[in-house]
N, C-alpha and C. Protein backbone atom coordinates (compact mmCIF):
# COMPACT_ATOMS: atom_id res chain seq x y z
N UNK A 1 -24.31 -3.47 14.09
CA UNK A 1 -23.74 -4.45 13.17
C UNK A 1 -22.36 -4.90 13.63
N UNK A 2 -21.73 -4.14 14.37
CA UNK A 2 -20.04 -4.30 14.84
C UNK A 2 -19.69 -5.67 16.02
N UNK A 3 -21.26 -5.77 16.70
CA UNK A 3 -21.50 -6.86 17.29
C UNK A 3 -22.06 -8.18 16.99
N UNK A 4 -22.41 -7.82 15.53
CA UNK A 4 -22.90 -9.57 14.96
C UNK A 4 -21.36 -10.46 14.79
N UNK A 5 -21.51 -11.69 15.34
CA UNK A 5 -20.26 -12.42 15.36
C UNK A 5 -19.54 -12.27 14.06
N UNK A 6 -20.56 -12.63 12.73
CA UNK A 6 -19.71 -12.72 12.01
C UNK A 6 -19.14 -11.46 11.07
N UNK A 7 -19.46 -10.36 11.86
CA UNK A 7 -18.66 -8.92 11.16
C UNK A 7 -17.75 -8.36 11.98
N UNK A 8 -16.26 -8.52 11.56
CA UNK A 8 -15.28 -8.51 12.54
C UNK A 8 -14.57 -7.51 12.42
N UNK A 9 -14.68 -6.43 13.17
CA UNK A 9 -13.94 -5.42 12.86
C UNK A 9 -12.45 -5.22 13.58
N UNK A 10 -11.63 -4.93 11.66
CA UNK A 10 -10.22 -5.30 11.91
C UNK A 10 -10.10 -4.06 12.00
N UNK A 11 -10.38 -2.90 11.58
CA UNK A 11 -9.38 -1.36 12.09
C UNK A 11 -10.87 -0.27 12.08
N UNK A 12 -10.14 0.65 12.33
CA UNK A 12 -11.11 1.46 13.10
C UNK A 12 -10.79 3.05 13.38
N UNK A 13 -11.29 3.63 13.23
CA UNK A 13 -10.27 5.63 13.40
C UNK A 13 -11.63 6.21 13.29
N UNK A 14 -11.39 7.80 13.53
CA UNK A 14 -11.93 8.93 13.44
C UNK A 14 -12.96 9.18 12.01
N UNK A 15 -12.36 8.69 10.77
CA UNK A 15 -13.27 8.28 9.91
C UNK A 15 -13.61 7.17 9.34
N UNK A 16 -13.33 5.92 9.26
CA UNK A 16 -14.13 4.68 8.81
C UNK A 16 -14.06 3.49 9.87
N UNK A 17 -14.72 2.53 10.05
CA UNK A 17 -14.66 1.69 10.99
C UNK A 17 -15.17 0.03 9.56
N UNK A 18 -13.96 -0.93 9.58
CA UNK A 18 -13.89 -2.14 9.08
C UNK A 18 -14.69 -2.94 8.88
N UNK A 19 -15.65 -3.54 8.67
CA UNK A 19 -15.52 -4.94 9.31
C UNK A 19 -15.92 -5.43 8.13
N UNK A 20 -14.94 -7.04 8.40
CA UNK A 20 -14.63 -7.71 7.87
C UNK A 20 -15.75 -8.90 7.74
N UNK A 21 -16.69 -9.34 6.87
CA UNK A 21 -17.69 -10.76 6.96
C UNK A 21 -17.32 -11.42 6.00
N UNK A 22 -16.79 -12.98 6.70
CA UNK A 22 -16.85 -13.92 6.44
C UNK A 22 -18.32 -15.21 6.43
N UNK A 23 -18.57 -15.49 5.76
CA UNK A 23 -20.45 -16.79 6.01
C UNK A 23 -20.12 -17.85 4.95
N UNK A 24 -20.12 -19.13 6.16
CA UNK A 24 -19.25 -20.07 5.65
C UNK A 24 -20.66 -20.64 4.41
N UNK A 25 -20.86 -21.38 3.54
CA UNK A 25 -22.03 -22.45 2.89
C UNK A 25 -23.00 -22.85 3.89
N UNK A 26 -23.97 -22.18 4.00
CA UNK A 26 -25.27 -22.93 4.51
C UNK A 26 -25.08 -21.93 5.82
N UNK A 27 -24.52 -21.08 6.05
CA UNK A 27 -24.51 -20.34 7.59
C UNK A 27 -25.31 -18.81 7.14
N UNK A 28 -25.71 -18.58 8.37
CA UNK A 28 -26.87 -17.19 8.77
C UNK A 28 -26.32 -16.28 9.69
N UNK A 29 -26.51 -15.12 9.53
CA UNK A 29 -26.00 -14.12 10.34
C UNK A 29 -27.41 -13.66 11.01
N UNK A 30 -26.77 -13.85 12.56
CA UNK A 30 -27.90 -12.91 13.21
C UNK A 30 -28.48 -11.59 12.85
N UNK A 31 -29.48 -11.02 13.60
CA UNK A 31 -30.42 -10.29 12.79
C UNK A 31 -29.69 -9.11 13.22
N UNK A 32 -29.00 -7.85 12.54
CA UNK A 32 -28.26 -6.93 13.13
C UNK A 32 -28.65 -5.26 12.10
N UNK A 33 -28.25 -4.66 12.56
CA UNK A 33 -28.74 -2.99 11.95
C UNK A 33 -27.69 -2.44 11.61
N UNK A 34 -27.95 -2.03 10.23
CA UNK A 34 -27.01 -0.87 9.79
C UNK A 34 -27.81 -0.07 10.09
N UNK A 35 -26.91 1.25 10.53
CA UNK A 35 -27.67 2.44 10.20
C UNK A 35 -26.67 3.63 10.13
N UNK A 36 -25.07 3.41 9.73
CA UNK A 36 -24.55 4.37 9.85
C UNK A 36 -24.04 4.31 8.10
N UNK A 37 -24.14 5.47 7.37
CA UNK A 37 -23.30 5.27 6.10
C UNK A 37 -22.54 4.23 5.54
N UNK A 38 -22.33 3.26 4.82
CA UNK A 38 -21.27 2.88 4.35
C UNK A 38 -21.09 2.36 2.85
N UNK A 39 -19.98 1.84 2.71
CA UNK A 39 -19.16 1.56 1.71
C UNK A 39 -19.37 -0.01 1.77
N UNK A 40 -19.72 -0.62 0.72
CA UNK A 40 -19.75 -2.02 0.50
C UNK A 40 -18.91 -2.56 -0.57
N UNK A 41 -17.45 -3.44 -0.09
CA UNK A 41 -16.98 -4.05 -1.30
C UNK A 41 -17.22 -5.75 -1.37
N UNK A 42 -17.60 -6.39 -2.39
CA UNK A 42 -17.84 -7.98 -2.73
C UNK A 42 -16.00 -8.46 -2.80
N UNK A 43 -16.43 -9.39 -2.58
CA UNK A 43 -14.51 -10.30 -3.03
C UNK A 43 -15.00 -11.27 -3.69
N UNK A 44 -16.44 -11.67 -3.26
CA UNK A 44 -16.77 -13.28 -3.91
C UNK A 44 -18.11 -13.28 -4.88
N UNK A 45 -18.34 -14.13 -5.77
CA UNK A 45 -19.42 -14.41 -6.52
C UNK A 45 -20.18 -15.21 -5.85
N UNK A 46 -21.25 -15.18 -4.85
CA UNK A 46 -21.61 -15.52 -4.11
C UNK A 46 -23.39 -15.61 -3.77
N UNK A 47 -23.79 -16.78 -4.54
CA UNK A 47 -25.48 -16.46 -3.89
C UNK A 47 -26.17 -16.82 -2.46
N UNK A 48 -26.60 -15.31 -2.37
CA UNK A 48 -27.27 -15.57 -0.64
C UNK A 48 -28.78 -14.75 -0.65
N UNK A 49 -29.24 -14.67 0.33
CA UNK A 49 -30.23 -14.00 0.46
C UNK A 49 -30.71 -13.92 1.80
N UNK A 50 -31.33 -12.46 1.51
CA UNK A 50 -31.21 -11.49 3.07
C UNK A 50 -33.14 -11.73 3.15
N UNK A 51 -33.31 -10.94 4.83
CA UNK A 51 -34.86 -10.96 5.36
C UNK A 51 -34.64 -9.92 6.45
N UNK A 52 -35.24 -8.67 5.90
CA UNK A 52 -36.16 -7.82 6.58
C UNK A 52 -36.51 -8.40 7.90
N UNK A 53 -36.00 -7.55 9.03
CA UNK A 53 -37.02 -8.33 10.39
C UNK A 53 -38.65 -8.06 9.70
N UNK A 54 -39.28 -9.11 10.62
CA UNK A 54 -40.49 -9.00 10.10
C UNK A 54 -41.08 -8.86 8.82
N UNK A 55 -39.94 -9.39 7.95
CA UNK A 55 -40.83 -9.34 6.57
C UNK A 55 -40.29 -11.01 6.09
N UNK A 56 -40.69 -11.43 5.01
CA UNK A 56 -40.46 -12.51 4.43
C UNK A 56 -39.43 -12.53 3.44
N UNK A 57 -37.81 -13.93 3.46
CA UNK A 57 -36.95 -13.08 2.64
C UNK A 57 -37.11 -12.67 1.49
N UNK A 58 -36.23 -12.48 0.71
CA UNK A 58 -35.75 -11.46 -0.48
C UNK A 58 -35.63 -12.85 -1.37
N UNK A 59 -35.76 -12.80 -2.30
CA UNK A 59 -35.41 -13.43 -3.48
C UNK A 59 -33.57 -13.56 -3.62
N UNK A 60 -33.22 -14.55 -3.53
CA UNK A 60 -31.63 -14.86 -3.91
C UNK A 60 -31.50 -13.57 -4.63
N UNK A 61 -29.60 -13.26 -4.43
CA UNK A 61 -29.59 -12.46 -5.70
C UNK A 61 -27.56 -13.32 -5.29
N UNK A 62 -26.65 -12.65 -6.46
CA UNK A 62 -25.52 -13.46 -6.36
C UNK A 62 -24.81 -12.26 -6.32
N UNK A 63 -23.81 -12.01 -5.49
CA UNK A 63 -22.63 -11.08 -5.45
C UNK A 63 -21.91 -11.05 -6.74
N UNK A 64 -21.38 -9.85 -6.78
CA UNK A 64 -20.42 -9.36 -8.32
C UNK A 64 -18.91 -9.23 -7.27
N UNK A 65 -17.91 -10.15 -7.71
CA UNK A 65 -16.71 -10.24 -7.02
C UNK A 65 -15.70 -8.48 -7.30
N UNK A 66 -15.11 -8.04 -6.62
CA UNK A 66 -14.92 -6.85 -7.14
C UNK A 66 -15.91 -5.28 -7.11
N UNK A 67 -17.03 -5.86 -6.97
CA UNK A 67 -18.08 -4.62 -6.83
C UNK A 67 -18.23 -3.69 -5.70
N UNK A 68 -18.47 -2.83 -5.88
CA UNK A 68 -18.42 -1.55 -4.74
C UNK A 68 -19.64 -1.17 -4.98
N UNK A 69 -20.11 -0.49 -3.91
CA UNK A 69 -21.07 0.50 -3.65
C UNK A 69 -21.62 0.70 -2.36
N UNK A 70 -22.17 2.33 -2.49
CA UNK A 70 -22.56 3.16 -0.96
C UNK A 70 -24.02 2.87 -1.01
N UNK A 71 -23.99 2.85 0.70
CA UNK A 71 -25.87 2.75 0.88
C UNK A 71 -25.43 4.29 1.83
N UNK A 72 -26.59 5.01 1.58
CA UNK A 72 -26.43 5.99 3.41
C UNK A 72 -26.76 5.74 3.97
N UNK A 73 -27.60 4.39 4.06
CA UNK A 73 -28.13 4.14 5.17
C UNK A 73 -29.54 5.34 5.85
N UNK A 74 -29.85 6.01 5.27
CA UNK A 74 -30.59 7.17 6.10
C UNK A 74 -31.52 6.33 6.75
N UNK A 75 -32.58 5.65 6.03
CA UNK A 75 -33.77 4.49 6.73
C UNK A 75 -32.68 3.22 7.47
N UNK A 76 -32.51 2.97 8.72
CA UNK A 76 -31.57 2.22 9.14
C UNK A 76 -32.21 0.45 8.41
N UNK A 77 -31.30 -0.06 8.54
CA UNK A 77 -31.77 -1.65 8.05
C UNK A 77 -31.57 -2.71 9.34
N UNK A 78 -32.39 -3.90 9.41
CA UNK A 78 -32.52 -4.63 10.25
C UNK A 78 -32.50 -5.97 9.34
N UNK A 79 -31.70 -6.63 9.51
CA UNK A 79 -31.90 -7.79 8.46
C UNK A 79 -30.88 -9.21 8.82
N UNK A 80 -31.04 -10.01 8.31
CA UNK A 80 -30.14 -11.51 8.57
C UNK A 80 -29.76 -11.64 7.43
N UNK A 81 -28.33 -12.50 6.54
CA UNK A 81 -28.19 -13.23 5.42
C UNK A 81 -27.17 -14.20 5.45
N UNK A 82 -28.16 -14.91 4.62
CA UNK A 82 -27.46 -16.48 4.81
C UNK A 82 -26.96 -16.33 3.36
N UNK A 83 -26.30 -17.81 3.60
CA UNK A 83 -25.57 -18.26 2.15
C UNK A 83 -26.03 -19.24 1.71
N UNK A 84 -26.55 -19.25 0.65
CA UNK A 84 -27.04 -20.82 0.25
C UNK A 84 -26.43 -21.32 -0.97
N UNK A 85 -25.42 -20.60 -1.03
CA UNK A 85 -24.03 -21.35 -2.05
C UNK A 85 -23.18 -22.54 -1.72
N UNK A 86 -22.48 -23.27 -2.57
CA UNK A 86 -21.12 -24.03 -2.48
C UNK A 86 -19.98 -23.34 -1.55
N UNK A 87 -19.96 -21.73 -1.53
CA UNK A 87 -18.70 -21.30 -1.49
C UNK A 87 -19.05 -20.17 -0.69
N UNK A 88 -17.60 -19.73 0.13
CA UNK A 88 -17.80 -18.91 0.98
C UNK A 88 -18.30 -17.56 0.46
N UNK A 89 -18.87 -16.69 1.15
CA UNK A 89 -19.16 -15.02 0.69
C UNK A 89 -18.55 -14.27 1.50
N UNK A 90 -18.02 -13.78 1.01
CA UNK A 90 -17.27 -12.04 1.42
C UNK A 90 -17.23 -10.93 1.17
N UNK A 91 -17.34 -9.56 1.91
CA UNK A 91 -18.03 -8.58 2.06
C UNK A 91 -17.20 -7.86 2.95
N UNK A 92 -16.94 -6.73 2.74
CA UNK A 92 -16.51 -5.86 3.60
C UNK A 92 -17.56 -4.46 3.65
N UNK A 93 -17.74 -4.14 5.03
CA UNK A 93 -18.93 -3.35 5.04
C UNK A 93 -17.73 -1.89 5.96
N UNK A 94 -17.24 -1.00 4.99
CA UNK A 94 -16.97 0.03 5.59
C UNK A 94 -17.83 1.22 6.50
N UNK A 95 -18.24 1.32 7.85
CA UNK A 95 -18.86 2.47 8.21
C UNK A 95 -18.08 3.48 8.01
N UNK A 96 -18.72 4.93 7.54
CA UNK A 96 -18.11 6.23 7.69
C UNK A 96 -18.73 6.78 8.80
N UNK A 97 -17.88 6.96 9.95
CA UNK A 97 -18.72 6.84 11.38
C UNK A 97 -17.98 8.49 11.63
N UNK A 98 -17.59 9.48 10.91
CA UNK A 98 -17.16 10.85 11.16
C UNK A 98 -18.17 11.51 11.34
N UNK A 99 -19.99 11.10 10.71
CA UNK A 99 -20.68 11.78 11.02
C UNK A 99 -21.09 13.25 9.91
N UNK A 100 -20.07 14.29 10.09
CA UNK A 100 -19.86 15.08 8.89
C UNK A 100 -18.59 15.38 8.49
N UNK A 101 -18.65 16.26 6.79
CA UNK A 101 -17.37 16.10 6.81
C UNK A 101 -16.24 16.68 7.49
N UNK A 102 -15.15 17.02 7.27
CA UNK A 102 -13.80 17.27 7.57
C UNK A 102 -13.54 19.00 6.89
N UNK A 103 -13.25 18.23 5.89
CA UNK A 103 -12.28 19.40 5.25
C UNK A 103 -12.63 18.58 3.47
N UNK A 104 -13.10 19.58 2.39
CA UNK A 104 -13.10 19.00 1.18
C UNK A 104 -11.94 18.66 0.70
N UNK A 105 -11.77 17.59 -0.03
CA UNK A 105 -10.58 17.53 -0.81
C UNK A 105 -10.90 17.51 -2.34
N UNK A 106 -10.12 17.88 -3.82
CA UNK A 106 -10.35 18.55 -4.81
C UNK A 106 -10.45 16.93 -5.57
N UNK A 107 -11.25 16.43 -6.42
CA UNK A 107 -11.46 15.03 -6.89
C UNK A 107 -9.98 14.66 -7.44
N UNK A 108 -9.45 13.83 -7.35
CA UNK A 108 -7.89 13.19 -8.07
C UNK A 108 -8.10 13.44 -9.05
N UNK A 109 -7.20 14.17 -9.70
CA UNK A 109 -7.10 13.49 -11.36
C UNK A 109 -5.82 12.48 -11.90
N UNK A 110 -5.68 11.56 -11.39
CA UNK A 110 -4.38 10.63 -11.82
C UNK A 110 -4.74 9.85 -12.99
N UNK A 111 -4.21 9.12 -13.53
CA UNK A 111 -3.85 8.12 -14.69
C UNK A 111 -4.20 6.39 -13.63
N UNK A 112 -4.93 6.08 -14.00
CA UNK A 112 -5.68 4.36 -13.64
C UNK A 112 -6.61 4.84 -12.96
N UNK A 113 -7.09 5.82 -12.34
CA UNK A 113 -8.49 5.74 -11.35
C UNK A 113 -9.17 6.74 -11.92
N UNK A 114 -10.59 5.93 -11.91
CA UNK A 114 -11.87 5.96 -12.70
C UNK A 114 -13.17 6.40 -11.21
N UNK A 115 -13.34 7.34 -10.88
CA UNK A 115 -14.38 7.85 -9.77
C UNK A 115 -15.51 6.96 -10.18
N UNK A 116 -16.26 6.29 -8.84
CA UNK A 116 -16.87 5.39 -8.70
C UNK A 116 -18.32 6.17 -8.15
N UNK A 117 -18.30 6.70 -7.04
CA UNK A 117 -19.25 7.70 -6.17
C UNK A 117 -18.74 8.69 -5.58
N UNK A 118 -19.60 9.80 -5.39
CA UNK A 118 -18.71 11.50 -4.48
C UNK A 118 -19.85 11.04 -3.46
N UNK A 119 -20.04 11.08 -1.83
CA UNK A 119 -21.00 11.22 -1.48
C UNK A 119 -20.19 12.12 -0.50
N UNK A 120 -21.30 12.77 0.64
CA UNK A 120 -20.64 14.06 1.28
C UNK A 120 -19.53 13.52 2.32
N UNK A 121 -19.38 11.93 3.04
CA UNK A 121 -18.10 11.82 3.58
C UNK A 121 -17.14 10.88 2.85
N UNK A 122 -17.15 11.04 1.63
CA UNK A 122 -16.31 9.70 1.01
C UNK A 122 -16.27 10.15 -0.46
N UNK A 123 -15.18 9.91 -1.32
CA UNK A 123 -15.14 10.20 -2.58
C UNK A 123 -14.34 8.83 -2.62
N UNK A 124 -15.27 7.40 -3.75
CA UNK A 124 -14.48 6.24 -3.81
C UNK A 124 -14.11 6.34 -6.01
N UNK A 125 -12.95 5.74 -5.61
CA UNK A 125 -12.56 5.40 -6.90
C UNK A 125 -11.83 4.14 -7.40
N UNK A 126 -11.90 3.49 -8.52
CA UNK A 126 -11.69 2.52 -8.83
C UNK A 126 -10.06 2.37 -9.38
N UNK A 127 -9.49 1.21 -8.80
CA UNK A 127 -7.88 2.03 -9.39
C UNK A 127 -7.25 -0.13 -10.32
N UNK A 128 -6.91 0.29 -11.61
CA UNK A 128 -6.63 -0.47 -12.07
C UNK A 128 -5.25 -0.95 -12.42
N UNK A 129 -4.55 -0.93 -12.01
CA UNK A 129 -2.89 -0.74 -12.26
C UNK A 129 -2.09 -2.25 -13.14
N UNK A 130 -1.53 -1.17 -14.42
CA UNK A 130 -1.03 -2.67 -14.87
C UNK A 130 -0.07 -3.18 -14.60
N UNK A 131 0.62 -3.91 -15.32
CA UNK A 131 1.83 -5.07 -14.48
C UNK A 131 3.13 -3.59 -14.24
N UNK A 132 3.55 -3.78 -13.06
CA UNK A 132 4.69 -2.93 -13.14
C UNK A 132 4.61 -1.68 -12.75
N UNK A 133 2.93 -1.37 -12.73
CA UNK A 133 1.92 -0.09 -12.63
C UNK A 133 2.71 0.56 -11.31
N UNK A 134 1.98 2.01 -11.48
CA UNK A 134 2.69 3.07 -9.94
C UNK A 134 2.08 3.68 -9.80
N UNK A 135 0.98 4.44 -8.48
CA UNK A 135 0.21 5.10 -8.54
C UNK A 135 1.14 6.07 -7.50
N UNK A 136 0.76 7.63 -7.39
CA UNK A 136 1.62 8.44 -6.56
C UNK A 136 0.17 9.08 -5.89
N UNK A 137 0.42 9.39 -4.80
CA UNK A 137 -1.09 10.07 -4.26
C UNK A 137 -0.50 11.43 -3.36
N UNK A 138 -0.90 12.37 -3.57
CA UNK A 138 -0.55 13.89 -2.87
C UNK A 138 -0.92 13.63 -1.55
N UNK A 139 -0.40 14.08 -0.46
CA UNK A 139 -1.09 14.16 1.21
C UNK A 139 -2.22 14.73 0.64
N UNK A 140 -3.30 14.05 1.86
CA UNK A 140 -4.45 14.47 1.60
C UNK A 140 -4.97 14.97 3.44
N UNK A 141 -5.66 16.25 3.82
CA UNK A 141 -5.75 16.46 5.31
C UNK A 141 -6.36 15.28 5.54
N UNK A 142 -7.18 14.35 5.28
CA UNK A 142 -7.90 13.34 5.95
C UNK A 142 -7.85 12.16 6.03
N UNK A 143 -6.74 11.68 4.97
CA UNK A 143 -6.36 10.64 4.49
C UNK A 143 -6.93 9.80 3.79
N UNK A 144 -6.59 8.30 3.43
CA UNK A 144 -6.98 7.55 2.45
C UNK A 144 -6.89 6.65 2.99
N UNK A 145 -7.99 5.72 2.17
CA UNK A 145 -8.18 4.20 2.40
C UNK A 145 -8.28 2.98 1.50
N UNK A 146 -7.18 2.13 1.45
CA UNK A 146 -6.78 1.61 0.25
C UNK A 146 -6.90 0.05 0.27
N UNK A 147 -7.75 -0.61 -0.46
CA UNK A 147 -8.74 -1.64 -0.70
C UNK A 147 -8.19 -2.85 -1.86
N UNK A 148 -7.50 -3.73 -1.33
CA UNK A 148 -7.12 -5.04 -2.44
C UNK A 148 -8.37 -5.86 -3.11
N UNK A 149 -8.26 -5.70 -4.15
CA UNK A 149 -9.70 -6.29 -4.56
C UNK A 149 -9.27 -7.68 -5.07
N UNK A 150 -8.20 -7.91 -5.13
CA UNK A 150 -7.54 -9.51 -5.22
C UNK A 150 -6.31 -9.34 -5.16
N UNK A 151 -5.40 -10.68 -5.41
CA UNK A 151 -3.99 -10.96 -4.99
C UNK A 151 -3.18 -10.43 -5.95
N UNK A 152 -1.92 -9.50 -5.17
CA UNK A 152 -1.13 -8.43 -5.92
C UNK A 152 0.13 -8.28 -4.73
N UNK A 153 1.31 -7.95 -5.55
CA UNK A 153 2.75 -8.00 -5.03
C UNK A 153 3.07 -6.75 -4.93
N UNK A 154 2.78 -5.53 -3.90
CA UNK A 154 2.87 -4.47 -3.79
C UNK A 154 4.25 -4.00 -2.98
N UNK A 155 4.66 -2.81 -3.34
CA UNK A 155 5.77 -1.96 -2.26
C UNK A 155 5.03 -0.71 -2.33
N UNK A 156 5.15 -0.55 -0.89
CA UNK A 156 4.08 0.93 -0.79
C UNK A 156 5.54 1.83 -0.21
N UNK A 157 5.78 2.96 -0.63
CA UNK A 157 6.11 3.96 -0.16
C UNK A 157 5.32 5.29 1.09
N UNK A 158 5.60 5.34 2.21
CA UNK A 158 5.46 6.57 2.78
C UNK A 158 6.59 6.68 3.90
N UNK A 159 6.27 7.89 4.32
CA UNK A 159 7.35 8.79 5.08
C UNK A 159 8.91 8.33 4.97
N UNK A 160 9.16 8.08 3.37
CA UNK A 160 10.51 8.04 2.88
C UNK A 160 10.56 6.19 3.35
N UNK A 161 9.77 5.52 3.73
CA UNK A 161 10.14 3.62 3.82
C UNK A 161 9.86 3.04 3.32
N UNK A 162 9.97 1.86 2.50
CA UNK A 162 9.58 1.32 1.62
C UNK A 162 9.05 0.25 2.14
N UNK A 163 7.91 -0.53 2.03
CA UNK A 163 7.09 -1.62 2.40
C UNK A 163 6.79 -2.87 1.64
N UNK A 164 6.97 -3.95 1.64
CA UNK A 164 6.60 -4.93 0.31
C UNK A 164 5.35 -5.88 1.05
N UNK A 165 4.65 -5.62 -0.14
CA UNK A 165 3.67 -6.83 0.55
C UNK A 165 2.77 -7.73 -0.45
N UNK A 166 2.36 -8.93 -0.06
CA UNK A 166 1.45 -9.45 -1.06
C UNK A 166 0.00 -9.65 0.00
N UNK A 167 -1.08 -9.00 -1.05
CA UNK A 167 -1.97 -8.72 -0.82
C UNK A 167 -3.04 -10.30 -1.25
N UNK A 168 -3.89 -10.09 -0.62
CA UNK A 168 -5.06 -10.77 -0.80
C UNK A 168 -6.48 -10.01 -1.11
N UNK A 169 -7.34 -10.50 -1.51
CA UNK A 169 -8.38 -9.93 -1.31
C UNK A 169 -9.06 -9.17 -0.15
N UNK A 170 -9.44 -8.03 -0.17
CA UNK A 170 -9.72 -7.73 1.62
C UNK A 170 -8.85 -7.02 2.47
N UNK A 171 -7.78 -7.30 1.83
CA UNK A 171 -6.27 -6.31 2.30
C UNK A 171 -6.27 -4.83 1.96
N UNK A 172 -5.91 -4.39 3.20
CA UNK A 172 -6.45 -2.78 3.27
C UNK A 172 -5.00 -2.31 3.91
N UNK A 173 -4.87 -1.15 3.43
CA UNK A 173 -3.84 -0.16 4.02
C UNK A 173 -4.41 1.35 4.01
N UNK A 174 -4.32 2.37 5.47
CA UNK A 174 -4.70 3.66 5.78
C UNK A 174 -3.34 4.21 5.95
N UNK A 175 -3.61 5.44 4.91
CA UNK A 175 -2.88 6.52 4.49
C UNK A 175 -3.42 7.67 5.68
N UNK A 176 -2.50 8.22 6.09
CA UNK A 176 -2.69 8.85 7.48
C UNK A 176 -2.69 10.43 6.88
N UNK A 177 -3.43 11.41 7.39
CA UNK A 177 -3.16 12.73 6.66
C UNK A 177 -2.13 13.32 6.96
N UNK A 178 -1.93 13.91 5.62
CA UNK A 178 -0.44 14.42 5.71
C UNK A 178 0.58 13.94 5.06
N UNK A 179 0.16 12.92 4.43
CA UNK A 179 1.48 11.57 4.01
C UNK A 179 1.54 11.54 2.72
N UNK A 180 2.11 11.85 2.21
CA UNK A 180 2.34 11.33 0.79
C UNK A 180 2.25 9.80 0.85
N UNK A 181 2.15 8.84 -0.52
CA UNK A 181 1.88 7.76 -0.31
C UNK A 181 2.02 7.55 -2.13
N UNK A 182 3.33 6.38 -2.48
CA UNK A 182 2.73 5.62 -3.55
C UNK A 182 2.63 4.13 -3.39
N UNK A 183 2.26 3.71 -4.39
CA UNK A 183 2.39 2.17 -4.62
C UNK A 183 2.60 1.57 -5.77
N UNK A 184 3.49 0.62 -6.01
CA UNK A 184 4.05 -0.03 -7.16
C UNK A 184 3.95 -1.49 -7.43
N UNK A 185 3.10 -1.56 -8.52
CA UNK A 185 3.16 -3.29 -8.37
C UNK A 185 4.67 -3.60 -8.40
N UNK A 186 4.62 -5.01 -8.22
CA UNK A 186 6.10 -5.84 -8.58
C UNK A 186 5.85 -7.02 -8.80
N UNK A 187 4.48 -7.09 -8.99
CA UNK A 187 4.19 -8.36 -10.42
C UNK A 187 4.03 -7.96 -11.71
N UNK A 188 4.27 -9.48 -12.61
CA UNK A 188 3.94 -9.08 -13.86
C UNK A 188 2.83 -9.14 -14.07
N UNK A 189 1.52 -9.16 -13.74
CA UNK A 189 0.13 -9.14 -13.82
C UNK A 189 -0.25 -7.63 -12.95
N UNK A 190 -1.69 -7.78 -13.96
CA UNK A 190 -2.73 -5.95 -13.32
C UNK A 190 -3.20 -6.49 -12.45
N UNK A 191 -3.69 -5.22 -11.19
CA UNK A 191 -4.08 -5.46 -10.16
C UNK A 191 -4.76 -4.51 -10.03
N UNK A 192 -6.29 -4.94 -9.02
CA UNK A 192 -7.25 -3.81 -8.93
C UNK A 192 -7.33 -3.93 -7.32
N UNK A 193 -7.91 -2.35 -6.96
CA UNK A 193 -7.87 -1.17 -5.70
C UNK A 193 -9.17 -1.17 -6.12
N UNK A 194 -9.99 -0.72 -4.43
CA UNK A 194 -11.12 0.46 -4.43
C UNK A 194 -9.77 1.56 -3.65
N UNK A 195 -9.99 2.93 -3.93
CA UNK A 195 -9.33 3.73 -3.21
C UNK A 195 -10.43 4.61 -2.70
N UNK A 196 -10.47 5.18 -1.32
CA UNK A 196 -11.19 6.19 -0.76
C UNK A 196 -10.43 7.64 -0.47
N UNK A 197 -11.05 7.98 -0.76
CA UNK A 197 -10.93 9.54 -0.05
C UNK A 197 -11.41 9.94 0.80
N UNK A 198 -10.96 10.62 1.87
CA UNK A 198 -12.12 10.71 2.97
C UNK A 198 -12.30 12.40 3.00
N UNK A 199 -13.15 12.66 3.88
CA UNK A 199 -13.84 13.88 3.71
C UNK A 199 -13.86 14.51 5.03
């Protein structure tokens, strides 16, 4: 899948590998295979529809903007999808390419994040932060992976520096193990995260 043009992989490490798909109105993605674990987040409300090599396609279905969810992939997939919307679709298809896990880490219990899935290399959670919001995250041995699910005015704290950034949809920042790590809005509007845990 890392070689279909239009899945572009922006970062990459020891446990997750990116990529980024963009499919403009009326465009098709060559026919390509998952078959390693991953993490799927939507950005767009988006109707398309996929085809099985060798089978006949799928019935439309429309993306949920914001939505997450894991496939394992165990039966690998072979498939194409087009867009047959007005508007672009976007998708980020995280591989967990570690294979097995690491080292367990103990589930968060913080204030805004709501656990989404535990699977054996990934614990994802949903993080909602309101205007002004601050999330603090303990070093973790394996680190974290932190997911803009739309546009937000962030300062991230680690190794004592302070960072400001405005995010977009799709905007990702990796928490390295070992690191403490918070983040603070600095808008007056809520802003939503997928956050990962890795394993």
């Amino acid at each position: 899948v890392r070689n279909e043009p239009r899945h572009h992989n922006v970062f990459e490490n020891e446990y997750v590998r990116l990529l980024d798909v963009w499919l403009a109105p009326g465009d098709t993605t060559q026919f390509h295979i998952h078959a390693t674990p991953s993490v799927f987040n939507m950005f767009t409300q988006t109707t398309t529809v996929s085809q099985l090599i060798d089978e006949q396609p799928s019935k439309s279905s429309t993306s949920v903007a914001g939505s997450t969810f894991y496939d394992s992939l165990v039966t690998p997939r072979i498939h194409r999808v087009w867009n047959k919307d007005t508007s672009w679709y976007h998708v980020m298809d995280i591989e967990l390419v570690a294979g097995k896990p690491h080292i367990a880490e103990p589930v968060l219990q913080i204030a805004h994040l709501q656990i989404l899935f535990d699977k054996p290399l990934v614990r994802g959670y949903h993080l909602q932060l309101p205007a002004n919001g601050n999330l603090q995250l303990p070093a973790s041995k394996n680190g974290y992976l932190l997911l803009s699910l739309g546009e937000a005015s962030v300062n991230y704290k680690s190794l004592g520096a302070i960072e400001n950034y405005n995010l977009e949809a799709g905007h990702y920042h990796w928490v390295s193990a070992g690191q403490e790590f918070s983040i603070t809005l600095s808008n007056s509007t809520p802003a939503a995260f997928t956050l990962f845990q890795l394993k």
